[in-house]
C-alpha atoms as a PDB file:
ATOM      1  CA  UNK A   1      82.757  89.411 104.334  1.00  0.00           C
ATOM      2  CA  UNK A   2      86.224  90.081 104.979  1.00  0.00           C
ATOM      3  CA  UNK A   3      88.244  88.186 107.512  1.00  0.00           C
ATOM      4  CA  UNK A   4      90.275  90.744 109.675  1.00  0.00           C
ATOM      5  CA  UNK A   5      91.786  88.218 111.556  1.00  0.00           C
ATOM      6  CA  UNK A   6      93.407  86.759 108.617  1.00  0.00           C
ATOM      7  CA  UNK A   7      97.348  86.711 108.695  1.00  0.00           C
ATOM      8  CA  UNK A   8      99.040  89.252 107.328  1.00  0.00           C
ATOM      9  CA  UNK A   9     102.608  90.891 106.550  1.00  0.00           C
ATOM     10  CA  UNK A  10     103.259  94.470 106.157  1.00  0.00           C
ATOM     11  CA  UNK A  11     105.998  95.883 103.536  1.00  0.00           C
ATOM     12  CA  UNK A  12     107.442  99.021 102.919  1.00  0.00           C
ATOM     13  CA  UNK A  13     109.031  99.688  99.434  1.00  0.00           C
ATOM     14  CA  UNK A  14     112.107 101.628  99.678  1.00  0.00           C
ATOM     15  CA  UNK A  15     113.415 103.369  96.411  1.00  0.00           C
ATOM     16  CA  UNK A  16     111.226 105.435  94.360  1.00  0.00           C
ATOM     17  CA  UNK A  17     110.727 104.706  90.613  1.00  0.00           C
ATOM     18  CA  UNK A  18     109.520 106.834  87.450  1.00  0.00           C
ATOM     19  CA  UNK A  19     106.601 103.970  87.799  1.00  0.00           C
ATOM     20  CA  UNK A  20     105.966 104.406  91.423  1.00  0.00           C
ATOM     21  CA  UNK A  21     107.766 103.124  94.843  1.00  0.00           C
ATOM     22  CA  UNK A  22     109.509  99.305  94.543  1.00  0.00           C
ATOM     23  CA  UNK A  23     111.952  97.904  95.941  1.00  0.00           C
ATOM     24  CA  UNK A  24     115.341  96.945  94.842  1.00  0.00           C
ATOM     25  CA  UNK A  25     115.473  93.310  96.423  1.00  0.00           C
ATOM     26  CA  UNK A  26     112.304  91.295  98.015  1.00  0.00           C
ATOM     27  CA  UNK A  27     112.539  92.627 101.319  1.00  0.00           C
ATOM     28  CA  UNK A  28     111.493  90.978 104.196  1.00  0.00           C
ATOM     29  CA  UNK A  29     108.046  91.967 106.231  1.00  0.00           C
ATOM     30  CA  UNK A  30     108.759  94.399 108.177  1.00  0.00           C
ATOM     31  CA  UNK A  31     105.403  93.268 110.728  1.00  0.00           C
ATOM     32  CA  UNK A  32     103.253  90.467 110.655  1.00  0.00           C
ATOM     33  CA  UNK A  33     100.061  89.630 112.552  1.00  0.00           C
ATOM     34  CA  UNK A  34      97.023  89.412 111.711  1.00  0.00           C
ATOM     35  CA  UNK A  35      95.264  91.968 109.420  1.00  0.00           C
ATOM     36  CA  UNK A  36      93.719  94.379 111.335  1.00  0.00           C
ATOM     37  CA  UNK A  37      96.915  94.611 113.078  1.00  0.00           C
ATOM     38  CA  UNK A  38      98.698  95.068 110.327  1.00  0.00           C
ATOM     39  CA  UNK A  39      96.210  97.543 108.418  1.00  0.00           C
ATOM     40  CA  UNK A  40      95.991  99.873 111.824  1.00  0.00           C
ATOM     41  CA  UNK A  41     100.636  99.679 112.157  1.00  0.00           C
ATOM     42  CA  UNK A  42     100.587 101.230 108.378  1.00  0.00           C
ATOM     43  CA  UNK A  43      97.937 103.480 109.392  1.00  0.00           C
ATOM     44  CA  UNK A  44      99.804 104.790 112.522  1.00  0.00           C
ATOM     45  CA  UNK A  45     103.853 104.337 111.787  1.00  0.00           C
ATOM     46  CA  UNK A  46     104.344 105.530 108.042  1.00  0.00           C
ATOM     47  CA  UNK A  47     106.641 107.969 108.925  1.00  0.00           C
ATOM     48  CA  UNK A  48     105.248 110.351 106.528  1.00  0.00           C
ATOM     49  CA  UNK A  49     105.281 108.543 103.431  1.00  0.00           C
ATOM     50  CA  UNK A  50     102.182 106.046 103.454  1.00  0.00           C
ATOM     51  CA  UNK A  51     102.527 105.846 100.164  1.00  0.00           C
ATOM     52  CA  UNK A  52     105.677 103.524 100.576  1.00  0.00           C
ATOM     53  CA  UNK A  53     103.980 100.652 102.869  1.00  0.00           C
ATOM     54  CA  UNK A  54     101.695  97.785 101.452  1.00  0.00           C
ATOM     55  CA  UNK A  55     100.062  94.925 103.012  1.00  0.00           C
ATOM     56  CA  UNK A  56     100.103  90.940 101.715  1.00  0.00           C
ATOM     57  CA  UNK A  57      96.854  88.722 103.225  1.00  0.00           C
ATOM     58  CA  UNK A  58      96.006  85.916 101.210  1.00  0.00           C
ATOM     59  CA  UNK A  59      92.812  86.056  98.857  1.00  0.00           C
ATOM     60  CA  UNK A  60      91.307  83.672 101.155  1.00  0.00           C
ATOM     61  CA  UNK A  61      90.822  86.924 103.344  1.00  0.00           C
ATOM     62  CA  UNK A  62      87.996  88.211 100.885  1.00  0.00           C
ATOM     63  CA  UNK A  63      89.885  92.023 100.010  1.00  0.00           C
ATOM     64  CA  UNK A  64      89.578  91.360  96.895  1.00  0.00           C
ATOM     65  CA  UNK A  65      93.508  91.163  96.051  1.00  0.00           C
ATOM     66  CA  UNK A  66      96.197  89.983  97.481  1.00  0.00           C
ATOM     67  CA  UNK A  67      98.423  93.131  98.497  1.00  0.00           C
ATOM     68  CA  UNK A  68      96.865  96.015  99.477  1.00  0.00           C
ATOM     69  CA  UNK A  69      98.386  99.783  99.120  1.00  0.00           C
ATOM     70  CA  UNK A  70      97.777 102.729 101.855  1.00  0.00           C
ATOM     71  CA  UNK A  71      94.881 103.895  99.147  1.00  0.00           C
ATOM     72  CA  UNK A  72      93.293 100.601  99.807  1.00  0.00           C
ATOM     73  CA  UNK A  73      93.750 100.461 103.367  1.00  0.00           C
ATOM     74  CA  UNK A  74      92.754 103.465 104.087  1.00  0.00           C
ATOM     75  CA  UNK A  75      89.391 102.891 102.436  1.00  0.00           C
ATOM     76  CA  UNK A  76      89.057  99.611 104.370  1.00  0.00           C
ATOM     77  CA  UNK A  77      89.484 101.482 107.858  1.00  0.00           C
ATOM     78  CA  UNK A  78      86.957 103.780 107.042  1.00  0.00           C
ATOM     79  CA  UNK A  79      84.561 100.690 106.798  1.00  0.00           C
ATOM     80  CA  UNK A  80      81.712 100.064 109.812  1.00  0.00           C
ATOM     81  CA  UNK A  81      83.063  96.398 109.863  1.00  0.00           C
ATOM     82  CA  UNK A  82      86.726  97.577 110.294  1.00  0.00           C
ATOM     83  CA  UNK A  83      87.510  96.891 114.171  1.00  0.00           C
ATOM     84  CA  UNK A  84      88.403  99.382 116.075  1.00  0.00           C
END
């Protein structure tokens, strides 16, 4: 089961590469709290380009990985354990 109260940090890569969006420098999180928090801010503020924002949770959290994409999140809020 997956622990949505798990700390989390939200990212948002910056420059666009042949390979996909990364950015230049590590940037710093640009929200933190826990993961449902920080799953339903990159669901609601991504300006357009979801694409660009990830979110970092520690395996411990049970996602399966350690940094999610908007793909991945996405799915996850779509869940009937995901709280609303």
């Amino acid at each position: 089961m997956s622990d949505f109260n798990a700390q989390a940090e939200v990212y948002r890569a910056t420059v666009r590469y042949p390979s996909g969006y990364r950015p230049i420098l590590p940037s710093p999180p640009i929200h933190t709290g826990t993961a449902a928090e920080c799953f339903t801010y990159v669901l609601t503020k991504h300006d357009g380009y979801p694409q660009t924002y990830s979110v970092r949770i520690p395996l411990e959290a049970g996602f399966g990985t350690d940094e999610l994409s908007y793909d991945d999140i996405e799915a996850i809020s779509k869940r009937p354990d995901f709280p609303h």
